[in-house]
C-alpha atoms as a PDB file:
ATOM      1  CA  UNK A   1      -3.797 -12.046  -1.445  1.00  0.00           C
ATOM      2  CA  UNK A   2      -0.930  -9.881  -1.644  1.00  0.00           C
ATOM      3  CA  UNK A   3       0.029  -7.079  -3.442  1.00  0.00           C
ATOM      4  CA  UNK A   4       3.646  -5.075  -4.558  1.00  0.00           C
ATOM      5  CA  UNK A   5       4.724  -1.516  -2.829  1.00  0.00           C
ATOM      6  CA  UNK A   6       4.974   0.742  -5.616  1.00  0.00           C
ATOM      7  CA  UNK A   7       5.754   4.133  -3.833  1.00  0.00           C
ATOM      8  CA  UNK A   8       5.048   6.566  -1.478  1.00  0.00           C
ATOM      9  CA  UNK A   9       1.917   9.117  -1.783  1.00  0.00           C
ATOM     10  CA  UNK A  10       3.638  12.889  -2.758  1.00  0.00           C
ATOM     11  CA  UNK A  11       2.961  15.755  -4.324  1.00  0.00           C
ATOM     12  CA  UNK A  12       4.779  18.416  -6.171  1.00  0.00           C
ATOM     13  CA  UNK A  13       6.687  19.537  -2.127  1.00  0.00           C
ATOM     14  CA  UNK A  14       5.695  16.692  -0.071  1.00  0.00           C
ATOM     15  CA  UNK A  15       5.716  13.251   0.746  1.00  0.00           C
ATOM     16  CA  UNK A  16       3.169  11.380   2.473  1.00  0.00           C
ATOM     17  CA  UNK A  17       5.211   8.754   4.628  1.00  0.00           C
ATOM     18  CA  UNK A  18       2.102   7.038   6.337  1.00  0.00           C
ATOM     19  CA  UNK A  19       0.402   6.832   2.368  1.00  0.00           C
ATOM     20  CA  UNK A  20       1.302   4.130   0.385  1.00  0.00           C
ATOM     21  CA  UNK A  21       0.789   3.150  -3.307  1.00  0.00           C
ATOM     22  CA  UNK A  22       0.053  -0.400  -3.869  1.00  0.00           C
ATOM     23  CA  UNK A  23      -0.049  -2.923  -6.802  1.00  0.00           C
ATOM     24  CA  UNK A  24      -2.633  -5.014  -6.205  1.00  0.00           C
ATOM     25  CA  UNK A  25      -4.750  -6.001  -9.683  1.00  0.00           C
ATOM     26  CA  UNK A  26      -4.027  -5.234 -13.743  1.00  0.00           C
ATOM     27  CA  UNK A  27      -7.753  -3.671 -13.865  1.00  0.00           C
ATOM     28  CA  UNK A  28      -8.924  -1.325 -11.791  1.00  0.00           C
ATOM     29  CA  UNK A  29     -12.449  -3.663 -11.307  1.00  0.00           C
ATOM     30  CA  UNK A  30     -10.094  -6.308 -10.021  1.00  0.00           C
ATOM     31  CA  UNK A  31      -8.318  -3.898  -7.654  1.00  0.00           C
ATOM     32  CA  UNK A  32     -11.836  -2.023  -6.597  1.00  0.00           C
ATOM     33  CA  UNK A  33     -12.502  -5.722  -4.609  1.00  0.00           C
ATOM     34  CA  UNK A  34      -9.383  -5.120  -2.058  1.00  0.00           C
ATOM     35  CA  UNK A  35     -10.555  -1.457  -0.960  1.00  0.00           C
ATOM     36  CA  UNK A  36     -11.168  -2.148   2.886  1.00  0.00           C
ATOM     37  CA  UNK A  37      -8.681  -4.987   3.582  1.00  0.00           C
ATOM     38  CA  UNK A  38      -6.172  -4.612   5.977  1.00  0.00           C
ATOM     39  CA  UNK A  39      -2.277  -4.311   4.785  1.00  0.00           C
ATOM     40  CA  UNK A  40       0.185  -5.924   6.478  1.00  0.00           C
ATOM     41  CA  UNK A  41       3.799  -5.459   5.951  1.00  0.00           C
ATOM     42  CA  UNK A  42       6.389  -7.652   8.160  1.00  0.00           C
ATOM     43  CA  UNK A  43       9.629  -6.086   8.555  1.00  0.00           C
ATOM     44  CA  UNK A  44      13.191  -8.215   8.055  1.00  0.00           C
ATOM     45  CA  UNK A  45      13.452  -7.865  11.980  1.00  0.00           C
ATOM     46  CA  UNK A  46       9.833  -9.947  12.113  1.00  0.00           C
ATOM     47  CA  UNK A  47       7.528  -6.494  12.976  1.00  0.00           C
ATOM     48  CA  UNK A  48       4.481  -6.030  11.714  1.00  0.00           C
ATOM     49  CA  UNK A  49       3.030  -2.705  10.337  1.00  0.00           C
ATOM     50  CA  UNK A  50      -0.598  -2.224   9.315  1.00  0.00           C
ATOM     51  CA  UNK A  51      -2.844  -0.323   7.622  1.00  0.00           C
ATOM     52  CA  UNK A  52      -6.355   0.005   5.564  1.00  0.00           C
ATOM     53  CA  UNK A  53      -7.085   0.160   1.703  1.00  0.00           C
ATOM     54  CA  UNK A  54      -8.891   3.386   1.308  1.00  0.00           C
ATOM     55  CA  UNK A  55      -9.520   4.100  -2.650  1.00  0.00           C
ATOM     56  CA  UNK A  56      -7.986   3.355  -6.134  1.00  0.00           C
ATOM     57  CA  UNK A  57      -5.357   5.162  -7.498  1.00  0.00           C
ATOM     58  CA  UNK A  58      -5.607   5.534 -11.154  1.00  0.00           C
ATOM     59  CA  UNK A  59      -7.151   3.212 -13.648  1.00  0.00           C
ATOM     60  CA  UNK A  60      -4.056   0.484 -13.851  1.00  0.00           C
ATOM     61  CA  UNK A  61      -4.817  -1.091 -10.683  1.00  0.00           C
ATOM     62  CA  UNK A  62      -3.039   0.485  -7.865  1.00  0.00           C
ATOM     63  CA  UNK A  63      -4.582   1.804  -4.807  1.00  0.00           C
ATOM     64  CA  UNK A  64      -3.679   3.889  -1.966  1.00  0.00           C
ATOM     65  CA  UNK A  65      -3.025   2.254   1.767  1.00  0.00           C
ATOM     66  CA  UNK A  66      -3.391   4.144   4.668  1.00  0.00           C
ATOM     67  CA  UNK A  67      -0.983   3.676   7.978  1.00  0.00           C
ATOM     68  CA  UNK A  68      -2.044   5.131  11.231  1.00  0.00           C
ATOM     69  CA  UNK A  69       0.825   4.369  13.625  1.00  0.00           C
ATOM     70  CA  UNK A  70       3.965   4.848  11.447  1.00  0.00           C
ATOM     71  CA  UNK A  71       4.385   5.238   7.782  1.00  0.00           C
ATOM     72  CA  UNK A  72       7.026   1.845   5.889  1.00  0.00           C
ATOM     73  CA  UNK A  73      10.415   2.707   5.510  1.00  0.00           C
ATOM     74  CA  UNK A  74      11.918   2.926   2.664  1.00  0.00           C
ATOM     75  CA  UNK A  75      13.654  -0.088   2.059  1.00  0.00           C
ATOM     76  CA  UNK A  76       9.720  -1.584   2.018  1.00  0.00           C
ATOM     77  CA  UNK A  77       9.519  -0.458  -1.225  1.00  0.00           C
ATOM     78  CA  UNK A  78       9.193  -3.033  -4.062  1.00  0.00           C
ATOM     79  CA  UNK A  79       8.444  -5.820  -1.890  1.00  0.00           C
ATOM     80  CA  UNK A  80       5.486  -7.836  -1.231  1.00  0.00           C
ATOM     81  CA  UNK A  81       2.367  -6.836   1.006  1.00  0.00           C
ATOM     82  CA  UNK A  82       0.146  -9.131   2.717  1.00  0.00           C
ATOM     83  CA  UNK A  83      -3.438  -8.206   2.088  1.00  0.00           C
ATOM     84  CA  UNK A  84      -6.432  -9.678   4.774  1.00  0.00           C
END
């Protein structure tokens, strides 16, 4: 399964480098199945960067990933995620 990086998680004064906002369903039921998987991103270089689904964002189908060791760069954003 995979899924598109939308954008990072930020408030009104912050940014949340290690949250992510994912694309993963049109529905929110569809994207409520993926909360749990793992997120894998593999840079240009061939590194890998993972983190966990932890909860829907919004009703369109997007949902937030969580990365422990280092948040994606910003060149990850609008490409493709792996989802396991």
């Amino acid at each position: 399964m995979e899924a598109i990086i939308m954008h990072f998680r930020q408030g009104k004064h912050h940014v949340n480098s290690k949250q992510m906002i994912l694309k993963v369903a049109d529905t929110a039921e569809e994207a409520q199945k993926s909360i749990g998987k793992t997120a894998t991103w593999t840079s240009p270089a061939g590194n890998e960067i993972k983190g966990q689904i932890s909860a829907l964002h919004g009703r369109k189908g997007n949902v937030r990933a969580i990365f422990a060791d280092k948040g994606l760069p910003g060149q990850a954003l609008g490409q493709k995620i792996k989802l396991n």
